[in-house]
Protein backbone atom coordinates (compact mmCIF):
# COMPACT_ATOMS: atom_id res chain seq x y z
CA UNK A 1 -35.65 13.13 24.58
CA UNK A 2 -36.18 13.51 20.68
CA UNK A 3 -36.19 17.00 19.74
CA UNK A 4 -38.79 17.14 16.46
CA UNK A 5 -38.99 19.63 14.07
CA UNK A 6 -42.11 19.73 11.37
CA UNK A 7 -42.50 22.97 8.58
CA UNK A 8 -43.63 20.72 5.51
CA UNK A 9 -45.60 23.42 4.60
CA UNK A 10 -47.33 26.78 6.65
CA UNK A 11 -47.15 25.54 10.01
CA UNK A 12 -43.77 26.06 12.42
CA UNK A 13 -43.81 23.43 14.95
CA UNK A 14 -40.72 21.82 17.16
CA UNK A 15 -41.60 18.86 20.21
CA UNK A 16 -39.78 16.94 22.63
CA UNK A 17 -41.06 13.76 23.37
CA UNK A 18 -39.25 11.50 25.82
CA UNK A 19 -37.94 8.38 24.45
CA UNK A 20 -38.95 5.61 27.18
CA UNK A 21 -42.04 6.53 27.85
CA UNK A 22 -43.45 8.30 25.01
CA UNK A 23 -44.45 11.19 26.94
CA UNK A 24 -44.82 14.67 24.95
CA UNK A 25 -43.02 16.55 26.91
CA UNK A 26 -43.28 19.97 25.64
CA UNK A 27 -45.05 21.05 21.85
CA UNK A 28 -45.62 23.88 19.87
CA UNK A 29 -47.30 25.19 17.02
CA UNK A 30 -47.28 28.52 15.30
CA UNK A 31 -49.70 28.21 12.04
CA UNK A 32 -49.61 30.79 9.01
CA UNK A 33 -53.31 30.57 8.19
CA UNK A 34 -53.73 34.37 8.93
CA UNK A 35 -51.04 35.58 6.79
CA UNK A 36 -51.65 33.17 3.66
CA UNK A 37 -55.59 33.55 3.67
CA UNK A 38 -55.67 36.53 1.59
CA UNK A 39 -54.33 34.66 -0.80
CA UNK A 40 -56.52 31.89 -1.21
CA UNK A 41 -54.11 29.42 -0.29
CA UNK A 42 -50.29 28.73 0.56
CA UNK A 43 -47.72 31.03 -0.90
CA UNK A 44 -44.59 28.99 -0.57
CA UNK A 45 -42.24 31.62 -0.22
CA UNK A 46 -43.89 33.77 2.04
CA UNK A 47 -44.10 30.51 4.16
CA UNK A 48 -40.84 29.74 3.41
CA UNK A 49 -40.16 33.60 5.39
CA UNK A 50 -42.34 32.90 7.76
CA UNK A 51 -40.44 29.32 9.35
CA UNK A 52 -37.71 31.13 9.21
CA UNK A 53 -38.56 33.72 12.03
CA UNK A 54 -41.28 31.15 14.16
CA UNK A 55 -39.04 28.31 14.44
CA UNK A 56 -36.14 30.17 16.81
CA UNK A 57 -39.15 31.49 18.18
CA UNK A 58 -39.61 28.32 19.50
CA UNK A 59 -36.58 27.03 20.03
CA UNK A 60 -35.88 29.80 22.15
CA UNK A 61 -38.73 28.53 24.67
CA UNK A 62 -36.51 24.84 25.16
CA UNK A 63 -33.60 25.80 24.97
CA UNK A 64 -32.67 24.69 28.77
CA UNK A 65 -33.91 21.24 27.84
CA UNK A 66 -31.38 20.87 24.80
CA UNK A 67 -28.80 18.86 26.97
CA UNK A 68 -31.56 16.59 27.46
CA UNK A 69 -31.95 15.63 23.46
CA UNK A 70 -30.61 12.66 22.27
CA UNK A 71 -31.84 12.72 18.62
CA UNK A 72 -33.51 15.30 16.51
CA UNK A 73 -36.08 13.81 14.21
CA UNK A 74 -37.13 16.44 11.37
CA UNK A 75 -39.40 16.59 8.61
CA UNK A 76 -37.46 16.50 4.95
CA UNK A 77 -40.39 14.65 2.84
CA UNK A 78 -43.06 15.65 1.33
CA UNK A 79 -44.30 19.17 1.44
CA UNK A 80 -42.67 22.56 -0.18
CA UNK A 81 -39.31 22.20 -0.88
CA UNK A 82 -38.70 25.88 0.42
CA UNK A 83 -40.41 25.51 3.51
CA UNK A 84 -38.79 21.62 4.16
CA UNK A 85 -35.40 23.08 4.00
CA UNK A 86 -36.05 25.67 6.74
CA UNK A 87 -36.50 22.49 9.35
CA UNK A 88 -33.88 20.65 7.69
CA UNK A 89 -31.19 23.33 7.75
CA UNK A 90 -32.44 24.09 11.61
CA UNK A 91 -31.91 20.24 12.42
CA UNK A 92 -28.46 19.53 10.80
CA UNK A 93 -27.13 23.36 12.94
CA UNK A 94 -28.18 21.50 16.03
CA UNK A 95 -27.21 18.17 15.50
CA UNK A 96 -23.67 19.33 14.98
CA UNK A 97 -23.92 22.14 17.99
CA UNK A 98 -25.52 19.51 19.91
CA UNK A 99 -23.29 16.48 18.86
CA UNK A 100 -26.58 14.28 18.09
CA UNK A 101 -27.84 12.26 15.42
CA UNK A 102 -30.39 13.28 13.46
CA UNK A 103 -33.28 11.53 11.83
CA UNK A 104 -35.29 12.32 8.68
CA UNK A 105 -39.16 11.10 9.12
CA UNK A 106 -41.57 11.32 5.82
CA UNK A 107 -44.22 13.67 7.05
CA UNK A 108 -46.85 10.97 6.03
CA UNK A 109 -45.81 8.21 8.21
CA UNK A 110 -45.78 10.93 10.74
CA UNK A 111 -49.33 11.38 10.38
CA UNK A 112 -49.74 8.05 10.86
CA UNK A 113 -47.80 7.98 14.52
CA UNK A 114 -50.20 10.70 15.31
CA UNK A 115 -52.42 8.22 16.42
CA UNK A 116 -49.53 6.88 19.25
CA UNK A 117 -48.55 10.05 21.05
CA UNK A 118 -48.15 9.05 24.69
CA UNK A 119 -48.43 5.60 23.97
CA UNK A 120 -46.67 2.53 22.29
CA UNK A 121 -47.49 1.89 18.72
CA UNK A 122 -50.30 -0.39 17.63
CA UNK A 123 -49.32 -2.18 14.42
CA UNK A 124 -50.79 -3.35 11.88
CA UNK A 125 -53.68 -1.13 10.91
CA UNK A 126 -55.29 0.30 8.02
CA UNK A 127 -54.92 3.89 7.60
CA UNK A 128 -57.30 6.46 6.04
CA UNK A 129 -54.41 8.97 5.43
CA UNK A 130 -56.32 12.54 4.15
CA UNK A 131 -54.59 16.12 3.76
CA UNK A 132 -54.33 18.72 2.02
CA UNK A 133 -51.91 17.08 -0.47
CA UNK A 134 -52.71 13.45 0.01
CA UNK A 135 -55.52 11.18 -0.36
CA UNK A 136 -54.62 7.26 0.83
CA UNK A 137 -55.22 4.00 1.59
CA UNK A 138 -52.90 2.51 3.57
CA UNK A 139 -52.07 -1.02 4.96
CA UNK A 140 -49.60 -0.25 7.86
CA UNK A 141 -47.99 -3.63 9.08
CA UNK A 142 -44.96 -1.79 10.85
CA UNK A 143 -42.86 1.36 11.21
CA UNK A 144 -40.94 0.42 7.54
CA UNK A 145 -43.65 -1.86 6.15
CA UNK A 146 -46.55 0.60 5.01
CA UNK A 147 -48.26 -0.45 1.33
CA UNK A 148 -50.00 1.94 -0.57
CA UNK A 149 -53.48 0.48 -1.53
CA UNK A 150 -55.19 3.27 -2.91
CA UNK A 151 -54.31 7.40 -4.08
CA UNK A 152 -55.52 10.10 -6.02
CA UNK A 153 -55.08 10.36 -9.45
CA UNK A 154 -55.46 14.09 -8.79
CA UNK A 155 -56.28 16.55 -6.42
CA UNK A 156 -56.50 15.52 -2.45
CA UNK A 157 -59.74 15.48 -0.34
CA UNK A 158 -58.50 17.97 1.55
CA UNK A 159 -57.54 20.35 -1.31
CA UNK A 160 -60.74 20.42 -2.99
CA UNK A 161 -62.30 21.40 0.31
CA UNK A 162 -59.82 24.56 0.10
CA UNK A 163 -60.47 25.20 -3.58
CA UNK A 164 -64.33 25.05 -2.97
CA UNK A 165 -63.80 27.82 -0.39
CA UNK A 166 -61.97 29.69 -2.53
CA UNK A 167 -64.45 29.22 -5.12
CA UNK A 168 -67.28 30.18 -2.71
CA UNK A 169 -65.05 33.82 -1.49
CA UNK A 170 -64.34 32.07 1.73
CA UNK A 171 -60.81 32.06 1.99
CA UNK A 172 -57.96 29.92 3.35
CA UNK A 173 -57.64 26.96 4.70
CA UNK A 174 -61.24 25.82 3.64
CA UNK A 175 -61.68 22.63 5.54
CA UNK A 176 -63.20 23.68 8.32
CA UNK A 177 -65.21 26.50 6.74
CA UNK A 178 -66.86 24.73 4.66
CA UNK A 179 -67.74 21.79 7.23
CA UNK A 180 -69.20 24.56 9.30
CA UNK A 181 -71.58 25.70 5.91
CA UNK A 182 -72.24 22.44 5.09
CA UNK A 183 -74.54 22.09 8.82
CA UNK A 184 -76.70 25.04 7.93
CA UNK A 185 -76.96 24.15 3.75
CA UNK A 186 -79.34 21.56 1.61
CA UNK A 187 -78.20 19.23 -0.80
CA UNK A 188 -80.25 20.50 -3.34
CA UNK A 189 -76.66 20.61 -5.90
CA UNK A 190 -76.40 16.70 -7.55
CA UNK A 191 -73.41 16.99 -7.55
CA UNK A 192 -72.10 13.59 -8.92
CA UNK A 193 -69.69 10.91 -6.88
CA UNK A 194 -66.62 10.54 -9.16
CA UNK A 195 -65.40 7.36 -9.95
CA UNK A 196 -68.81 5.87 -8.96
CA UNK A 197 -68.41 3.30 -12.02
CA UNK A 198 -65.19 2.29 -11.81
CA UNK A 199 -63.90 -1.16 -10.69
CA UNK A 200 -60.53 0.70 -9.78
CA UNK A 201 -59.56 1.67 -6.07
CA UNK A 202 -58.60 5.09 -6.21
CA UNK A 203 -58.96 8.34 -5.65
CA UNK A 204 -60.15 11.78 -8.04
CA UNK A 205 -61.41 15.07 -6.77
CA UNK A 206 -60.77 17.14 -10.03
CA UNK A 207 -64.26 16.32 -11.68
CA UNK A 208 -66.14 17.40 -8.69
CA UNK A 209 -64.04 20.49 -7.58
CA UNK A 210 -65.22 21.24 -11.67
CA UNK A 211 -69.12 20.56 -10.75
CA UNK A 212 -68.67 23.21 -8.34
CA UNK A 213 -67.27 25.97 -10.36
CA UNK A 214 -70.00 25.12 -13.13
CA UNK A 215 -72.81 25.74 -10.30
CA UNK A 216 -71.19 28.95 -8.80
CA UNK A 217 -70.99 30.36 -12.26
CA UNK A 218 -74.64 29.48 -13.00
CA UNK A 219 -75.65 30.89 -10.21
CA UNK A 220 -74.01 34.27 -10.84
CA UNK A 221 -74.74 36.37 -7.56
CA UNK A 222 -75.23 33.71 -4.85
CA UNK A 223 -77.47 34.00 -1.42
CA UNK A 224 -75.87 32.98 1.43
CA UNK A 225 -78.43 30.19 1.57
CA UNK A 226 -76.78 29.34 -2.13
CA UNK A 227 -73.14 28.69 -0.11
CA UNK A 228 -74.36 26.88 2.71
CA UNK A 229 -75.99 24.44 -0.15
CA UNK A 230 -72.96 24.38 -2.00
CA UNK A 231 -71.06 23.51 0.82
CA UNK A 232 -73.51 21.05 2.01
CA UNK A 233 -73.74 19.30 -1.65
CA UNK A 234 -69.72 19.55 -2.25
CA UNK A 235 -69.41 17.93 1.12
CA UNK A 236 -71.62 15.07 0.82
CA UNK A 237 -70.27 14.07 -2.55
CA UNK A 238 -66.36 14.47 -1.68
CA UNK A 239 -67.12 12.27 1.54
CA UNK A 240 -69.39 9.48 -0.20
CA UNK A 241 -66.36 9.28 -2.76
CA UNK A 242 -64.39 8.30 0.42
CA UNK A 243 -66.63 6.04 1.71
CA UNK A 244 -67.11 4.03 -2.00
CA UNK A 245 -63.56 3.67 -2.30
CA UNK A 246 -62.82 2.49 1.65
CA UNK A 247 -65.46 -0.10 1.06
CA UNK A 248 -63.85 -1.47 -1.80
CA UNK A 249 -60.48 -2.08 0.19
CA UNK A 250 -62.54 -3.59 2.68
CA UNK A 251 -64.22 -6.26 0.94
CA UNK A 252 -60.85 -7.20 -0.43
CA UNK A 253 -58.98 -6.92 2.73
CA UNK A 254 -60.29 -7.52 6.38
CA UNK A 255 -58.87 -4.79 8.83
CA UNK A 256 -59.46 -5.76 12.36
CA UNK A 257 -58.25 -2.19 13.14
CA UNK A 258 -58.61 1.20 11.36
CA UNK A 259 -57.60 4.42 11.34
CA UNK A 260 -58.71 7.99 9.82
CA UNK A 261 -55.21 10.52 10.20
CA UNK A 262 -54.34 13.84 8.38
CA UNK A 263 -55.41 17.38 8.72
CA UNK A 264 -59.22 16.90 6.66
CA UNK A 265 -59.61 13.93 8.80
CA UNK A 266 -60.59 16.19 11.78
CA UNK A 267 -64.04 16.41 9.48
CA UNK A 268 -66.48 15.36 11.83
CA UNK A 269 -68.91 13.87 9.25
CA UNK A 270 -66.14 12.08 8.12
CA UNK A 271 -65.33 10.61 11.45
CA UNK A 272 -69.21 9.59 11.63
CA UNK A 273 -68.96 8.19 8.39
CA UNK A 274 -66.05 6.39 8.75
CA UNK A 275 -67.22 4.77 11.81
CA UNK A 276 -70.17 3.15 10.99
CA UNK A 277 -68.29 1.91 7.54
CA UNK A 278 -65.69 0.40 10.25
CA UNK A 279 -68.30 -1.41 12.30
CA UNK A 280 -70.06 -2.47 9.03
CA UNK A 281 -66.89 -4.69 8.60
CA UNK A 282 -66.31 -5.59 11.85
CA UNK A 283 -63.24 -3.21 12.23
CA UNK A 284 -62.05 -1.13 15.08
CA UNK A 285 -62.12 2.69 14.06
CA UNK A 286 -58.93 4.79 16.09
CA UNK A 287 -59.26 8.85 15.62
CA UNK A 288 -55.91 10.86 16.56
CA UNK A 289 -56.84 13.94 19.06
CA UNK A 290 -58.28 16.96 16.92
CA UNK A 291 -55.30 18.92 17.93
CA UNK A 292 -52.91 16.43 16.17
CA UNK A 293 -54.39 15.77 12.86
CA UNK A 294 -53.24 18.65 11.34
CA UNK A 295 -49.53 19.17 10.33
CA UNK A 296 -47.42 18.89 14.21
CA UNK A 297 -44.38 18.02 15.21
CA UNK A 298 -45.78 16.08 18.17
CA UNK A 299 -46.28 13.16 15.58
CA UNK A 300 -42.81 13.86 13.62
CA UNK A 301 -41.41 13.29 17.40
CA UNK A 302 -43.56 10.01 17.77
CA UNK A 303 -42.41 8.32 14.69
CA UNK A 304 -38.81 9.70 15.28
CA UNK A 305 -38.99 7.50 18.71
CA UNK A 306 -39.23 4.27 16.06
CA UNK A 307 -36.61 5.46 14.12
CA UNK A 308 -34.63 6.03 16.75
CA UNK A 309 -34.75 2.12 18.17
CA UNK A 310 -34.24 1.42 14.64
CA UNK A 311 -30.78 3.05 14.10
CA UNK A 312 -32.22 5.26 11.25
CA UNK A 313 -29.85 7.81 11.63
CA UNK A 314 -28.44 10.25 8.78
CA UNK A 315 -25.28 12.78 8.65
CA UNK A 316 -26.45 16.14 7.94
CA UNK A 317 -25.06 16.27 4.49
CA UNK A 318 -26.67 12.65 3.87
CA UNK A 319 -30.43 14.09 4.13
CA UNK A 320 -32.04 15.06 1.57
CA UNK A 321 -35.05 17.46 0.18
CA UNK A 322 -38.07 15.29 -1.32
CA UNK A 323 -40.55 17.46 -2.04
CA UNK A 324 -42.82 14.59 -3.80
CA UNK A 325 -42.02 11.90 -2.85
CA UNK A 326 -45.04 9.24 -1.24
């Protein structure tokens, strides 16, 4: 089996996934939300802390299936450097207890395999990739052939849900809050679709996460009818930005498959959205589980099967931090 390891950022997760069949064979999670919502968002060290404790936690719980692992595939790029180095330093102490190899796997392309877990890959696709730190278009022709066709130029989809929630008092993480407002809210807000001009493919959430402080501020003391219209405004502008953009990489570039991955893609509107965009242009919409869009190392498992049959192995002192990197 592949042992996988995944703490890119506030969520402690390890997985073994057995490498002929695909099977998940055993996967955890232990998120952070509850400590770091207080503070509005992600306090890397305090998450940093936090991996620290959860992940032999966990390891704890597998530890009679460790003669079974033949690889560990871990997390090292991108996410917080503080909390990436908790997984990495945890993989390189087992592959040398261990004797294994071990395999670094960009979180992002993880996200991706989220879509195969239990199942063989189905390449090429193109990928709606949206978090809470990316925003993408991706064409995904194989496990090392994945071009970037559109990004932000800022913030992510997913972060300006968060910073509207904290905007709007509601704490952390704000997806899913503010998905929840946005059913019972109005748009009465005109809010305005950024980039709506534009010839360029590409992504920017900083104007609009800017129309929404403007309104809160007008509005000085706010009903909760005021939030849920907010919410439903925000929404509707943030996802009609996605849909502008996707159709622009579709009249350029005929997908006969597509997929919608990363933690804000559990947004249900989205998904609705999405789907009749996809059968608009006669392509094939695929959803990952709700339970694996979100940060997992079910997914870091899955892609470490590739790298595995690919020989993409790494000495511990050859792997490296990349905090940044695409």
């Amino acid at each position: 089996m592949i042992l996988s390891i995944e703490s890119s950022c506030d969520d402690s997760s390890l997985a073994l996934t057995k490498i002929d069949d695909y099977k998940l064979f055993f996967h955890k999670k232990i998120s952070q939300e509850i400590e770091h919502s207080s503070y509005g968002g992600v306090v890397p060290e305090l998450a940093a802390r936090l991996h620290a404790t959860a992940l032999p936690k966990i390891l704890e719980e597998i530890s009679p299936y460790l003669k079974e692992v033949k690889a560990i595939a871990v997390t090292n790029e991108p996410g917080l450097s503080v909390s990436l180095i908790e997984g990495v330093m945890m993989a390189k102490a087992l592959g040398l207890s261990l004797g294994v190899p071990i395999l670094p796997i960009n979180h992002l392309k993880g996200h991706i395999y989220s879509l195969f877990i239990g199942k063989p890959q189905r390449l090429p696709l193109g990928v709606l990739l949206v978090s809470g730190g990316h925003t993408q278009i991706l064409d995904a022709k194989s496990y090392d052939d994945i071009k970037i066709l559109a990004t932000t130029l800022d913030d992510s989809f997913g972060e300006s849900f968060d910073k509207t929630a904290k905007m709007l008092g509601l704490g952390y993480p704000g997806g899913a809050i503010i998905e929840e407002y946005a059913k019972l809210g109005e748009e009465r807000f005109n809010f305005t679709v950024p980039m709506q001009k534009s010839k360029n493919i590409a992504f920017s959430y900083s104007g609009l996460k800017n129309q929404v402080r403007v309104a809160v501020q007008k509005l000085g003391e706010k009903t909760q009818q005021d939030m849920y219209d907010i919410a439903a405004s925000f929404q509707a502008a943030a996802i009609s930005h996605i849909l502008k953009q996707c159709e622009k990489v579709f009249k350029q570039t005929h997908f006969k498959e597509f997929a919608v991955v990363g933690g804000a893609g559990a947004n249900q509107t989205l998904r609705d959205k999405m789907g009749i965009l996809c059968e608009k242009f006669g392509s094939k919409l695929y959803l990952p589980p709700l339970e694996f869009c979100s940060d997992n190392a079910a997914m870091i498992g899955r892609a470490g099967i590739e790298a595995y049959k690919l020989k993409r192995f790494a000495l511990p002192h050859e792997i490296k931090i990349n905090p940044k990197v695409r």
